[in-house]
Protein backbone atom coordinates (compact mmCIF):
# COMPACT_ATOMS: atom_id res chain seq x y z
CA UNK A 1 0.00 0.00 0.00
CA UNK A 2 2.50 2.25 -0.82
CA UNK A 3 1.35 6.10 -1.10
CA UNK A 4 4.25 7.75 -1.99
CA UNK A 5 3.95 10.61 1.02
CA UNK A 6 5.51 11.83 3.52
CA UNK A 7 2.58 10.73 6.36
CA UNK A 8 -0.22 7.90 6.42
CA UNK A 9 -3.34 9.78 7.05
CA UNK A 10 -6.95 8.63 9.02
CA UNK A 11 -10.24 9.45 9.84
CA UNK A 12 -11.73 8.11 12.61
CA UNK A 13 -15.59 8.45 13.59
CA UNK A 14 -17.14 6.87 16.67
CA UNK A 15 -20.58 5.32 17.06
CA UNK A 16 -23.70 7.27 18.44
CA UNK A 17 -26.77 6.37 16.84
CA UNK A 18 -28.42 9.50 15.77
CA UNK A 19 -25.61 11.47 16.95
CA UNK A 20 -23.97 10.63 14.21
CA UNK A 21 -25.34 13.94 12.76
CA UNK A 22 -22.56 15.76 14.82
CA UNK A 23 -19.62 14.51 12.81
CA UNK A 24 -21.32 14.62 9.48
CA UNK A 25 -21.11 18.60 10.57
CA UNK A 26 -17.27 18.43 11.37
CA UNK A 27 -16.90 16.57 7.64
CA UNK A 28 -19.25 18.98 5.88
CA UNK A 29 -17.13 21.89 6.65
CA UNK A 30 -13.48 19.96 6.53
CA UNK A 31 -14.82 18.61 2.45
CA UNK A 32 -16.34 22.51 1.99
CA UNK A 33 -13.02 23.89 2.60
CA UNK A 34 -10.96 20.52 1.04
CA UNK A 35 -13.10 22.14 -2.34
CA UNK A 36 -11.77 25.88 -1.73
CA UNK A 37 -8.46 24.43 -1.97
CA UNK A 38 -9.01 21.71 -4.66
CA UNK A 39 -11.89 22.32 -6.54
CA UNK A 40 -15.59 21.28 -6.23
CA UNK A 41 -15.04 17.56 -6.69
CA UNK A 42 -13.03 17.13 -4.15
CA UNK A 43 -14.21 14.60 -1.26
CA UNK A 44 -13.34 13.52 1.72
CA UNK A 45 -12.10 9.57 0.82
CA UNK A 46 -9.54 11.12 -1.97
CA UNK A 47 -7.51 12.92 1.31
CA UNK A 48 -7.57 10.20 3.75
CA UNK A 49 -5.49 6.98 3.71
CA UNK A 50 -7.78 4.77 5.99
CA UNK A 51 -11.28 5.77 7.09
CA UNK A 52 -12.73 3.78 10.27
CA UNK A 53 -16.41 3.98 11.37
CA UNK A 54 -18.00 1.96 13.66
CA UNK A 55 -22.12 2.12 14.16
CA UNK A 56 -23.33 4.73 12.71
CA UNK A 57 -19.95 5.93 12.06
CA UNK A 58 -19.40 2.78 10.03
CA UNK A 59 -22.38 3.87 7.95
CA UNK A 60 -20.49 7.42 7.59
CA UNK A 61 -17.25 5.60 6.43
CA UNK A 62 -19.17 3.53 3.69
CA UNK A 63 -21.54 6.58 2.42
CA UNK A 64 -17.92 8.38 1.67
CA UNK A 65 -16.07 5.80 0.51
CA UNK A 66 -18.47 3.40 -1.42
CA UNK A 67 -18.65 4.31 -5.33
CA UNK A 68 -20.76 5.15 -7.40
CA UNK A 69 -21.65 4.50 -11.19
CA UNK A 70 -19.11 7.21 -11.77
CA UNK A 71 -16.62 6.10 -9.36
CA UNK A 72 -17.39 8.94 -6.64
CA UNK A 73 -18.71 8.30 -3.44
CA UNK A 74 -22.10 7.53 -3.60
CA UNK A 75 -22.40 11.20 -0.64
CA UNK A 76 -21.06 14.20 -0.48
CA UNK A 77 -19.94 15.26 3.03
CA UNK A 78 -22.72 17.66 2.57
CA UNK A 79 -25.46 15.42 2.19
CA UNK A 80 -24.76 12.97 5.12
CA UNK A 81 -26.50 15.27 7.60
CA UNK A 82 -30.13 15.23 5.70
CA UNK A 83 -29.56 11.38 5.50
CA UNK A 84 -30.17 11.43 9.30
CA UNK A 85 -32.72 14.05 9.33
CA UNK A 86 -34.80 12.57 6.91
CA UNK A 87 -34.33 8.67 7.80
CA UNK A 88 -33.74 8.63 11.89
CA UNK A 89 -37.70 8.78 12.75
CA UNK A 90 -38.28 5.74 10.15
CA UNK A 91 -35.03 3.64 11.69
CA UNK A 92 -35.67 4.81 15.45
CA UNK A 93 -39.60 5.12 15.24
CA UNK A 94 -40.80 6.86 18.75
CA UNK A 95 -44.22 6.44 20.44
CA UNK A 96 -46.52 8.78 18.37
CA UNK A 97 -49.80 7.84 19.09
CA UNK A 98 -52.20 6.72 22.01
CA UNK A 99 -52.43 3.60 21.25
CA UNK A 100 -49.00 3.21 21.15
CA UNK A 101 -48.47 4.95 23.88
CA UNK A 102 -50.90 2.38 25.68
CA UNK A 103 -48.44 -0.63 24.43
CA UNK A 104 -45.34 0.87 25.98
CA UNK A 105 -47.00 1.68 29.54
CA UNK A 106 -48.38 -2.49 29.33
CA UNK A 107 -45.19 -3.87 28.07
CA UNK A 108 -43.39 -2.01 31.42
CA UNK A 109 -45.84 -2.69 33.56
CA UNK A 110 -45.64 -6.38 31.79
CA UNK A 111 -42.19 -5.85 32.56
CA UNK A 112 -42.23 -4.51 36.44
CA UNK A 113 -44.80 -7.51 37.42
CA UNK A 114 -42.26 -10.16 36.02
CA UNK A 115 -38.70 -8.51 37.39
CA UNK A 116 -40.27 -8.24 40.59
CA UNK A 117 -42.06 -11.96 40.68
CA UNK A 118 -38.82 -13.67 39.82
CA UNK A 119 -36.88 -11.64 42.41
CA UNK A 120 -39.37 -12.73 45.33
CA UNK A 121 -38.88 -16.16 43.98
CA UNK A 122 -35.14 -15.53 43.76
CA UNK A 123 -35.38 -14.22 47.67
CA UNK A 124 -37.65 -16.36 49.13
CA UNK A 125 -37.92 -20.39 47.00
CA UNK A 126 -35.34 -23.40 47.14
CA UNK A 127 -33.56 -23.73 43.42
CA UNK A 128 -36.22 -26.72 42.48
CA UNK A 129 -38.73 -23.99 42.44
CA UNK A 130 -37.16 -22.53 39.14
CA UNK A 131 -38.96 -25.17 37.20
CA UNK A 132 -42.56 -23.65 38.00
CA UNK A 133 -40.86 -20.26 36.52
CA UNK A 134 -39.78 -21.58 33.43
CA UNK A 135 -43.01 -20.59 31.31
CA UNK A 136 -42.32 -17.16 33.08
CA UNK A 137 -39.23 -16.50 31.78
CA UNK A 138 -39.73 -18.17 28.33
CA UNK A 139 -42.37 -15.05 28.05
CA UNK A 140 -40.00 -12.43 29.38
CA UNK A 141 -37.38 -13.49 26.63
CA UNK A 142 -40.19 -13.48 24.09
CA UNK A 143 -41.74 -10.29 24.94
CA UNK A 144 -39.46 -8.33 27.18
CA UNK A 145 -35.79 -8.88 26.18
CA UNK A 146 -36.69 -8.16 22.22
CA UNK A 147 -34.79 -5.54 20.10
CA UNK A 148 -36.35 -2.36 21.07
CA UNK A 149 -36.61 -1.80 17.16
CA UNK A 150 -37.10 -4.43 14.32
CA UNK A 151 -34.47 -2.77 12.10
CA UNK A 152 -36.45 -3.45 8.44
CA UNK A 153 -36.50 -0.08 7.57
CA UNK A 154 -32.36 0.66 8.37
CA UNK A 155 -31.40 -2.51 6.35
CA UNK A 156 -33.32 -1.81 3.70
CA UNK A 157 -31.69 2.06 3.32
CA UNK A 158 -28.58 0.43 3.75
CA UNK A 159 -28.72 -1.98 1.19
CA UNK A 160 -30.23 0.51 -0.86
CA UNK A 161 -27.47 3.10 -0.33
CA UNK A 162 -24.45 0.42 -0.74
CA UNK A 163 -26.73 -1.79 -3.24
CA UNK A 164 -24.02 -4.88 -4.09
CA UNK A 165 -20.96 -3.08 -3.75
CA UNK A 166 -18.50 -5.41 -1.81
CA UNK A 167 -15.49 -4.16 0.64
CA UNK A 168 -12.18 -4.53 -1.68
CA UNK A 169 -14.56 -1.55 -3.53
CA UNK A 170 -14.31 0.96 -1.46
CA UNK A 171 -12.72 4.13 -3.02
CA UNK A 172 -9.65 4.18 -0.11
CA UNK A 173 -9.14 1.70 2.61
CA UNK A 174 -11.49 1.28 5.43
CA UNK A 175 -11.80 -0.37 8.61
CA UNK A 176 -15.04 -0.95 10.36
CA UNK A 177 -15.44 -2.88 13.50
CA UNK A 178 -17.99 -5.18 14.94
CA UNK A 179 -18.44 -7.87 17.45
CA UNK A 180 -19.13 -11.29 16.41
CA UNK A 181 -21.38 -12.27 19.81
CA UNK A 182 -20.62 -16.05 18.82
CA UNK A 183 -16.79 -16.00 18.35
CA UNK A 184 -17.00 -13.53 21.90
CA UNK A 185 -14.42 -11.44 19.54
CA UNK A 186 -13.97 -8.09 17.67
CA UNK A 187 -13.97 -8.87 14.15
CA UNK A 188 -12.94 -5.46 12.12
CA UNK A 189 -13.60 -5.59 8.33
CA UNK A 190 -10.63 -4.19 6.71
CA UNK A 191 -10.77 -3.44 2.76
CA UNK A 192 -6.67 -4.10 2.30
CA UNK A 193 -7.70 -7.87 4.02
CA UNK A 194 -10.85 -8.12 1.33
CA UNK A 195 -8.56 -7.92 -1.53
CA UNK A 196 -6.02 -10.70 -0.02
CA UNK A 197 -8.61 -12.91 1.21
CA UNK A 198 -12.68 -13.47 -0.28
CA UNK A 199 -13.82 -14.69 2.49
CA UNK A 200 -13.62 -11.62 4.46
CA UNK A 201 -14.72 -9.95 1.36
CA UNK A 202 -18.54 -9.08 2.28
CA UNK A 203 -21.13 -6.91 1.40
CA UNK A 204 -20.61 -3.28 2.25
CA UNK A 205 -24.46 -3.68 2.71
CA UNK A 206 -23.83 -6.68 5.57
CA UNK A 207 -21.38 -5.22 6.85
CA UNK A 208 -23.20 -1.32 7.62
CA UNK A 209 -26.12 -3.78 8.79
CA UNK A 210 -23.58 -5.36 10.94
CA UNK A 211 -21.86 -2.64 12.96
CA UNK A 212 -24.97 -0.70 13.56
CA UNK A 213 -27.07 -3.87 15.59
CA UNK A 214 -26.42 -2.52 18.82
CA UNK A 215 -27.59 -4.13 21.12
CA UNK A 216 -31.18 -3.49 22.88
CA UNK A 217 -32.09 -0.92 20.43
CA UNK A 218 -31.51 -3.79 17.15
CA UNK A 219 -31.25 -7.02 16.37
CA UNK A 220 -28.12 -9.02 16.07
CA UNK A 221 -27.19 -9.56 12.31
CA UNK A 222 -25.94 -12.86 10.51
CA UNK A 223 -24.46 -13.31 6.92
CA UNK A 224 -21.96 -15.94 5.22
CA UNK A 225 -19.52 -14.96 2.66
CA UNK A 226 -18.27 -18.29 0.30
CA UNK A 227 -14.89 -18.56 -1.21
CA UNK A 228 -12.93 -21.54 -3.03
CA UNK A 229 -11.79 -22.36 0.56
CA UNK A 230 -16.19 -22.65 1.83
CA UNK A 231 -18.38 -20.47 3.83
CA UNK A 232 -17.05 -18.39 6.45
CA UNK A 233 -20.41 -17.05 9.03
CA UNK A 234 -20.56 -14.10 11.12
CA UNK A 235 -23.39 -13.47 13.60
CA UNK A 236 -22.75 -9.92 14.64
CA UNK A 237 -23.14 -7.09 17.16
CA UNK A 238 -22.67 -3.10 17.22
CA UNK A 239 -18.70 -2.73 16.47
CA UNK A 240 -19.09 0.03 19.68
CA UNK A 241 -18.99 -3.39 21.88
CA UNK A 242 -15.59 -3.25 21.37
CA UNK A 243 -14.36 0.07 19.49
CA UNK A 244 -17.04 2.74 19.50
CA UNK A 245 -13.97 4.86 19.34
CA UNK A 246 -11.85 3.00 16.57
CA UNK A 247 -8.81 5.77 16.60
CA UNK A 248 -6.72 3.01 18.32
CA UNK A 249 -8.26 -0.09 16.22
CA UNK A 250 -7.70 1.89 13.60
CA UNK A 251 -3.35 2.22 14.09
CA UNK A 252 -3.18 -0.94 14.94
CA UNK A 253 -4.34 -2.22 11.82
CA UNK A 254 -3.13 0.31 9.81
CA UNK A 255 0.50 -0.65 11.54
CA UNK A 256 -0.53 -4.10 10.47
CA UNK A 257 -1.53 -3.71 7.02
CA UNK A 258 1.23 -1.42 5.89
CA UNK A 259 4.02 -3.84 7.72
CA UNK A 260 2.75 -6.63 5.12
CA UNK A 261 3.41 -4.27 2.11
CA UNK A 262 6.65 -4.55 0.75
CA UNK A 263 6.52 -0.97 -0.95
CA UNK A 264 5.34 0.59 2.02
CA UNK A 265 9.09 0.17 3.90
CA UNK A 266 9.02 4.05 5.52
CA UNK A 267 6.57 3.26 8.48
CA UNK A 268 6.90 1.23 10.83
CA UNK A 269 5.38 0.50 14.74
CA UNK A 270 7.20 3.26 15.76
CA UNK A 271 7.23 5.92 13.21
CA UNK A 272 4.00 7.28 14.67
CA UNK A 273 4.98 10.95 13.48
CA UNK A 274 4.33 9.92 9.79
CA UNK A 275 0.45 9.34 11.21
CA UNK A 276 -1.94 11.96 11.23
CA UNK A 277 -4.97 11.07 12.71
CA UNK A 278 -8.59 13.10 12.45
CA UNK A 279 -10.84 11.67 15.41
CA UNK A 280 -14.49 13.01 15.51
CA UNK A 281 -16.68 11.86 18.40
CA UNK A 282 -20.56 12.14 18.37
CA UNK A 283 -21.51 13.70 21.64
CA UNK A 284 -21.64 12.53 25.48
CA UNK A 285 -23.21 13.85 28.57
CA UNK A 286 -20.25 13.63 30.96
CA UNK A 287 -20.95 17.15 32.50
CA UNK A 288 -24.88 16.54 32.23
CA UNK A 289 -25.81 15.49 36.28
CA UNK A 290 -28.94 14.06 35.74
CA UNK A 291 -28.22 10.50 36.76
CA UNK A 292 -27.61 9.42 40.25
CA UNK A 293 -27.57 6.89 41.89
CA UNK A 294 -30.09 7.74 44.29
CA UNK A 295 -31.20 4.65 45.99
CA UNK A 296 -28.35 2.02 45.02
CA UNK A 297 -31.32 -1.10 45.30
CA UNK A 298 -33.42 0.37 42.73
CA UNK A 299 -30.87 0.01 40.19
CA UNK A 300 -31.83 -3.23 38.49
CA UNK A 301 -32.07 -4.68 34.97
CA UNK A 302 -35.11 -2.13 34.32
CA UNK A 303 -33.01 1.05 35.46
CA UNK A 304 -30.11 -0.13 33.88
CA UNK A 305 -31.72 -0.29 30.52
CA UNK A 306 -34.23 2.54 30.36
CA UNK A 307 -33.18 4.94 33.05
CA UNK A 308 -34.48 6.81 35.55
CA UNK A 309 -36.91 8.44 33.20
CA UNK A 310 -37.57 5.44 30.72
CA UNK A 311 -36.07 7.77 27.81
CA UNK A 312 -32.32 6.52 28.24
CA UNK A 313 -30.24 3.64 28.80
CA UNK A 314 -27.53 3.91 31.44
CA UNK A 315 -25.77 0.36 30.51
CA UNK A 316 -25.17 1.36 26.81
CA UNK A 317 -24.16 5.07 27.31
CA UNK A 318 -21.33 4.26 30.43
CA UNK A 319 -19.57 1.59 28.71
CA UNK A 320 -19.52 3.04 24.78
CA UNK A 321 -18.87 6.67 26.80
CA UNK A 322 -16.22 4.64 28.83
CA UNK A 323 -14.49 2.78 25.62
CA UNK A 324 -14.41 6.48 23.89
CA UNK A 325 -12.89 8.02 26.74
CA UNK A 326 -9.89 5.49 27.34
CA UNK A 327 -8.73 5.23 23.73
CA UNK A 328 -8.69 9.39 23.45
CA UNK A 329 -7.17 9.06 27.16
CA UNK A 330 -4.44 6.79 25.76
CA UNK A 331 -3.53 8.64 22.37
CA UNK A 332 -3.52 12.14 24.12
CA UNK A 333 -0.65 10.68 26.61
CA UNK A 334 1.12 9.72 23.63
CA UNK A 335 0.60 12.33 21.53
CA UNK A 336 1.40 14.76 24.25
CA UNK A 337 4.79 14.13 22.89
CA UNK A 338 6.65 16.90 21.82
CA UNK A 339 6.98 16.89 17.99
CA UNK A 340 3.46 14.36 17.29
CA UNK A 341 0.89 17.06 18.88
CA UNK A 342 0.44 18.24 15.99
CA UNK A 343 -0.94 14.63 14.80
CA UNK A 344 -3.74 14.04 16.77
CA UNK A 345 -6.52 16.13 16.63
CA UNK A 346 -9.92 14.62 18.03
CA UNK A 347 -13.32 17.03 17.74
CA UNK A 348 -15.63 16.15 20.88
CA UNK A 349 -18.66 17.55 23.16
CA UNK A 350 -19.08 16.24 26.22
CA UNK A 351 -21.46 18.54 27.42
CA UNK A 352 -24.62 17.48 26.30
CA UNK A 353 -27.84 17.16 27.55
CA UNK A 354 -28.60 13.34 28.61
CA UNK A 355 -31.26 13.31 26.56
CA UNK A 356 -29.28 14.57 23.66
CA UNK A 357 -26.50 11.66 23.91
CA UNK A 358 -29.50 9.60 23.71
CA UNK A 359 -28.72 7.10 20.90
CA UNK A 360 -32.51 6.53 19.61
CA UNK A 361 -34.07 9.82 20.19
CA UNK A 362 -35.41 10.49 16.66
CA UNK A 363 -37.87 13.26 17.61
CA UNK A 364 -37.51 16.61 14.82
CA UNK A 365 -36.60 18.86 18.33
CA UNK A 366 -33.70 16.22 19.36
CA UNK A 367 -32.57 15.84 15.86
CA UNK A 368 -32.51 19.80 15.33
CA UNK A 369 -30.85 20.18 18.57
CA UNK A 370 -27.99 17.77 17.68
CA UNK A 371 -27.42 19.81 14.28
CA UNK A 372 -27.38 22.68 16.62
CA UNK A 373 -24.85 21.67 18.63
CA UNK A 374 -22.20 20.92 15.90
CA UNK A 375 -22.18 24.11 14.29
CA UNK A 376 -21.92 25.21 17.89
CA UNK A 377 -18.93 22.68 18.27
CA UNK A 378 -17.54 23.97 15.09
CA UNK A 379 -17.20 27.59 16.79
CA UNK A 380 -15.93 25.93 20.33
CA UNK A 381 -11.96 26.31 21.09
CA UNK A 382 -9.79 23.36 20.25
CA UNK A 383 -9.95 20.65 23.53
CA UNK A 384 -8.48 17.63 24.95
CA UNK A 385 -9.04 15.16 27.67
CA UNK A 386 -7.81 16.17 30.87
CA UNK A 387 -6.48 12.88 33.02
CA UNK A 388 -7.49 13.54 35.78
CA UNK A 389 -10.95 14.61 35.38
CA UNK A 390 -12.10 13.31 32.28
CA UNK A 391 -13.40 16.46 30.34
CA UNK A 392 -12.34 18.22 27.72
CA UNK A 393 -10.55 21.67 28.27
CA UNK A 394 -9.39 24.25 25.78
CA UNK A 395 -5.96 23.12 24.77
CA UNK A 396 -3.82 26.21 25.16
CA UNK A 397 -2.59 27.92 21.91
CA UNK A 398 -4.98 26.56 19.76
CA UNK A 399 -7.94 28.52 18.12
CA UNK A 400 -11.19 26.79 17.03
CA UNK A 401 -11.93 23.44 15.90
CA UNK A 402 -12.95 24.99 13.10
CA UNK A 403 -9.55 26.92 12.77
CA UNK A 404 -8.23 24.06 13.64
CA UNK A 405 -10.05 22.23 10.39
CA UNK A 406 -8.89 24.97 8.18
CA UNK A 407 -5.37 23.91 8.92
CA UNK A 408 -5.87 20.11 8.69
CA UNK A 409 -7.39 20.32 5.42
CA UNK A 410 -4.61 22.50 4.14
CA UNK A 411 -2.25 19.85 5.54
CA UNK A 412 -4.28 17.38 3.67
CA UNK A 413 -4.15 18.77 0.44
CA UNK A 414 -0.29 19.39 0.88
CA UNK A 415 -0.56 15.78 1.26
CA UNK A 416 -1.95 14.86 -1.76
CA UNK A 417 -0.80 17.29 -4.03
CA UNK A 418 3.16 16.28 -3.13
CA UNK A 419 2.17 12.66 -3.86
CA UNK A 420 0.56 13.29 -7.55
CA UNK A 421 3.64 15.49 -8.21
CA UNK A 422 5.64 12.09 -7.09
């Protein structure tokens, strides 16, 4: 994979759900001013080396890199935000009518009358009694424990959008992760490893479907690919299980790939100046103090899924929110190194509302909110993690991130214009 430059450059764009809409705001403006420089057909996959996604940053990754009939990317940067607006109330329907409404309020009560049966029987029966629960908890798995969405509509876009393009296709190389829930294993799907090997050659289609089942909100995904050597068979979950931040997936592999290309001898596993590295996260509610704890025993499977409130889901949003925060944690230590600051440059808010970070909240006020807030985060100063607390603080010396973006895309187009000239 040889590119004949002077660094290896990547995007990197975490899952979120509908919050995805906040980086398709950072990469409208970064391709807007990639065309001031280059000229109107310039996008975002002909700057950037390696492109990882996962969730609905996967989606991202494949809507800029997948071709077209004219061998463009099959979106614009600039047309990735009304995707969300206009899909995100079919994929994450919400409660919009009484009878509905009626449906929700049984299956919880449903739902309270069961988790609190089996934890009297729990409390207070000898283990043979479990068999006289058994048609009990067949029904909670049948009606309780579903996907809290069917997820028809999203595969259908999806396939739609990607129709049968396959990975090796993509117009630069991309990585998207997922979790394969029967292997108990992250299994990223790298175009460079397509093109060596078929059977991890998929549909872009399966493989969007794929990274986006998270899990609770949709259901887990399965698909074969077949090659002269048989059928390889994934059964997948939401790449966030693993990497809803792939920045650090994302080096690893790229260390990997390019230390199996011969032509490619200039980089190597600790050459980490020659990588520079675009992060954009999609929004938490770190400084947002609406959950507590409040009375530790209350805190069961119900509270743990839906909240305090029945709007959010407190499992989901600390781990993906804790898996986000350790990678950036890790690659700001590193890249605190004098001589690679320069490298790293991650665009994040952690100071939304909890009901803005949720992942599912579809509603036209949510949706308009979260548009809101990344032209806002456009304006914000340039910030980084601090260690010890956990937030992001303006990083001194630095203007905006949208300065910031001017910069990187002029770096970027630097980039590629010294390697055509090569």
């Amino acid at each position: 994979m040889a590119n004949d430059g002077k660094v290896v450059t990547i995007l990197s764009i975490d899952g979120g759900g509908v919050r995805g809409i906040i980086p398709s705001i950072i990469l409208k403006f970064l391709e807007s001013e990639l065309q001031k420089l280059d000229g109107e057909d310039a996008r975002t996959a002909d700057y950037f080396d390696f492109v990882a996604g996962t969730s609905t940053g996967g989606l991202i990754t494949a809507m800029l890199t997948t071709p077209n009939e004219n061998n463009r990317p099959v979106y614009a940067a600039n047309k990735i935000t009304d995707f969300y607006l206009e899909n995100s109330k079919y994929i994450f329907p919400q409660e919009s009518s009484v009878q509905e409404k009626r449906s929700v309020q049984m299956y919880n009560s449903w739902y309270h009358i069961i988790t609190k049966w089996l934890e009297w029987i729990w409390d207070h029966c000898a283990v043979p009694a479990y068999a006289s629960v058994e048609g009990v908890i067949e029904m909670a798995e049948k009606v309780v424990f579903r996907p809290k969405y069917d997820g028809v509509y999203l595969h259908k876009i999806i396939k739609d959008i990607m129709k049968e393009k396959r990975l090796h296709e993509t117009l630069t190389n991309v990585m998207i992760p997922t979790f394969d829930i029967k292997l108990l294993q992250p299994v990223c799907f790298s175009s460079l490893k397509a093109k060596r090997d078929e059977s991890e050659d998929a549909l872009l289609s399966d493989i969007c479907i794929g990274t986006s089942a998270a899990p609770y909100y949709l259901p887990p995904y399965y698909f074969e690919t077949n090659s002269s050597e048989g059928t390889k068979k994934f059964n997948l979950a939401d790449g966030g299980i693993a990497a809803n931040n792939p920045t650090l997936f994302a080096i690893r592999d790229v260390i990997r790939e390019i230390s199996q290309d011969k032509n490619t001898p200039s980089l190597n596993s600790l050459d980490f100046n020659k990588v520079l590295i675009l992060s954009l996260g999609t929004g938490s509610s770190k400084r947002d103090e609406k959950l507590e704890v409040g009375k530790p025993q209350s805190w069961g499977l119900y509270k743990w899924f839906r909240g305090p409130d029945d709007t959010t889901t407190p499992l989901m949003d600390s781990f993906t929110t804790a898996i986000d925060d350790m990678v950036d944690i890790y690659l700001s230590v590193f890249y605190g190194i004098p001589g690679f600051k320069d490298n790293y440059f991650r665009i994040q808010d952690d100071g939304l509302k909890y009901t803005e970070a949720s992942t599912d909240n579809s509603k036209t006020e949510n949706l308009d909110n979260l548009v809101r807030i990344g032209n806002e985060l456009l304006k914000k100063p340039v910030s980084a993690v601090n260690l010890e607390t956990g937030l992001y603080e303006p990083v001194e010396g630095k203007g905006t991130n949208e300065e910031e973006l001017v910069k990187f895309a002029k770096k970027l187009s630097d980039e590629r214009k010294n390697r055509i000239v090569a």
